[in-house]
Protein backbone atom coordinates (compact mmCIF):
# COMPACT_ATOMS: atom_id res chain seq x y z
CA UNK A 1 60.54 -72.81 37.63
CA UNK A 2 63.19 -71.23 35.64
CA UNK A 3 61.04 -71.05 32.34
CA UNK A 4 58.21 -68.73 34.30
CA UNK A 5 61.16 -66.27 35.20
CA UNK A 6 62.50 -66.26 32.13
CA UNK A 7 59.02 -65.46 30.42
CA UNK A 8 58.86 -62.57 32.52
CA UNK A 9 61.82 -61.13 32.37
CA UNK A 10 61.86 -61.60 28.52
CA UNK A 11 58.31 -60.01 28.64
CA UNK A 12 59.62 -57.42 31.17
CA UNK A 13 63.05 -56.25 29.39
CA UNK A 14 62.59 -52.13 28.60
CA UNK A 15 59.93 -51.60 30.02
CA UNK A 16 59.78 -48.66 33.16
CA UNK A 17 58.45 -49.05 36.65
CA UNK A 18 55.13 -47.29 36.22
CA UNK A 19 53.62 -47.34 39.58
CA UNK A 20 54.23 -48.93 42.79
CA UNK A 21 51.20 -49.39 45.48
CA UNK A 22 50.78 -51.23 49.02
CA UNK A 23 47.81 -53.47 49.02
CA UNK A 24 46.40 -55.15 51.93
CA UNK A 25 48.91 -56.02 54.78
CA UNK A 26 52.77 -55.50 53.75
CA UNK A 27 51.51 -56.44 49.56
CA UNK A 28 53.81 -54.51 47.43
CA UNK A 29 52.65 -53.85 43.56
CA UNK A 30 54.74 -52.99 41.23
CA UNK A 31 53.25 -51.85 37.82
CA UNK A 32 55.62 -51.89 34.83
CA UNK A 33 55.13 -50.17 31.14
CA UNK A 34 51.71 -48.15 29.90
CA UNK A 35 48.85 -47.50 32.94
CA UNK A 36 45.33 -48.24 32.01
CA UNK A 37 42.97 -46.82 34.86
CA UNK A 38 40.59 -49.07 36.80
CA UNK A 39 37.29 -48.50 38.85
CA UNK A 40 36.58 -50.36 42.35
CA UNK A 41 33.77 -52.54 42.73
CA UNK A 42 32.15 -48.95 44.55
CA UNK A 43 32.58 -46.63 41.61
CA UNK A 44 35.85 -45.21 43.34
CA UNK A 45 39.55 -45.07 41.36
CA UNK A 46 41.66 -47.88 41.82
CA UNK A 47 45.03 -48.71 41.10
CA UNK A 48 46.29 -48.28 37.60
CA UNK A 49 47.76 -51.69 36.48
CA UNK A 50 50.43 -52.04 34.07
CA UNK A 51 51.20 -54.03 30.93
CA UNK A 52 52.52 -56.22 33.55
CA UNK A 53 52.34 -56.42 37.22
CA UNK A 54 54.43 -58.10 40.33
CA UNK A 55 53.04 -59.12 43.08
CA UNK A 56 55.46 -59.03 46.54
CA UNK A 57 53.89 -60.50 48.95
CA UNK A 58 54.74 -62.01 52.60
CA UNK A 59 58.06 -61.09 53.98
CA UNK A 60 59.58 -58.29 52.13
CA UNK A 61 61.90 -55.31 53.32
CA UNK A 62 63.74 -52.44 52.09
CA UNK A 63 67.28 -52.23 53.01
CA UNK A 64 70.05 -49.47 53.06
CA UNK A 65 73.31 -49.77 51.35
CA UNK A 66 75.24 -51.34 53.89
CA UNK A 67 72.85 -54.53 53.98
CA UNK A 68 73.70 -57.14 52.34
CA UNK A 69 70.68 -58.07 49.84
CA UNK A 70 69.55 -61.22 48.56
CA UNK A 71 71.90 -62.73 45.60
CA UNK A 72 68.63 -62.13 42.91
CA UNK A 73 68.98 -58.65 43.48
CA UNK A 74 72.93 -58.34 43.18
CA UNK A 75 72.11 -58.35 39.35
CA UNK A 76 69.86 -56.75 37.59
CA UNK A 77 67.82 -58.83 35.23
CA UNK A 78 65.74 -56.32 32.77
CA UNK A 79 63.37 -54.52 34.46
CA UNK A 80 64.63 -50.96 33.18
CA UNK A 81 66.82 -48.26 34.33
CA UNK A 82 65.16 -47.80 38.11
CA UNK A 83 66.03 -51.77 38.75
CA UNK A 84 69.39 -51.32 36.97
CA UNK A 85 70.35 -47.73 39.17
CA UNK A 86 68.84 -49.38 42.35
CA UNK A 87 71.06 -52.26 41.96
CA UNK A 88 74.40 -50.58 40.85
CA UNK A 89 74.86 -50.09 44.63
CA UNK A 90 75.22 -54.02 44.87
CA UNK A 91 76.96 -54.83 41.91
């Protein structure tokens, strides 16, 4: 399990959050580095996707600064300057 997270925060390191969208239910996207544009299966805009996306799905929440978050996110592990600033809280 550890390789797969180390792959993507290798792949990951410098690169800025892009875009962030809410898909279906409580799905959280988060697009990271250059946008390309994509078309829906109707001819409409979609979501632009990033060099590399995350899927959050399930049971997810945003918490103030007096929560306690979970220990991944007392560090942060290359995602860019938003992850690193949105962490600093924690650290």
């Amino acid at each position: 399990m550890t390789d797969w997270i180390e792959h993507f925060r290798a792949a990951a390191c410098g690169l800025t959050i892009a875009h962030v969208w809410r898909g279906h239910g409580s799905v959280l996207f988060i697009e990271l580095g250059a946008l390309t544009p994509t078309t829906r299966r109707n001819g409409y805009p979609g979501e632009p996707r990033g060099e590399i996306g995350l899927m959050v799905e399930w049971s997810w929440r945003i918490e103030d600064g007096r929560s306690e978050p979970p220990r991944v996110f007392r560090r942060p592990f290359g995602l860019g300057q938003a992850a690193k600033a949105w962490t600093s809280a924690w650290a």
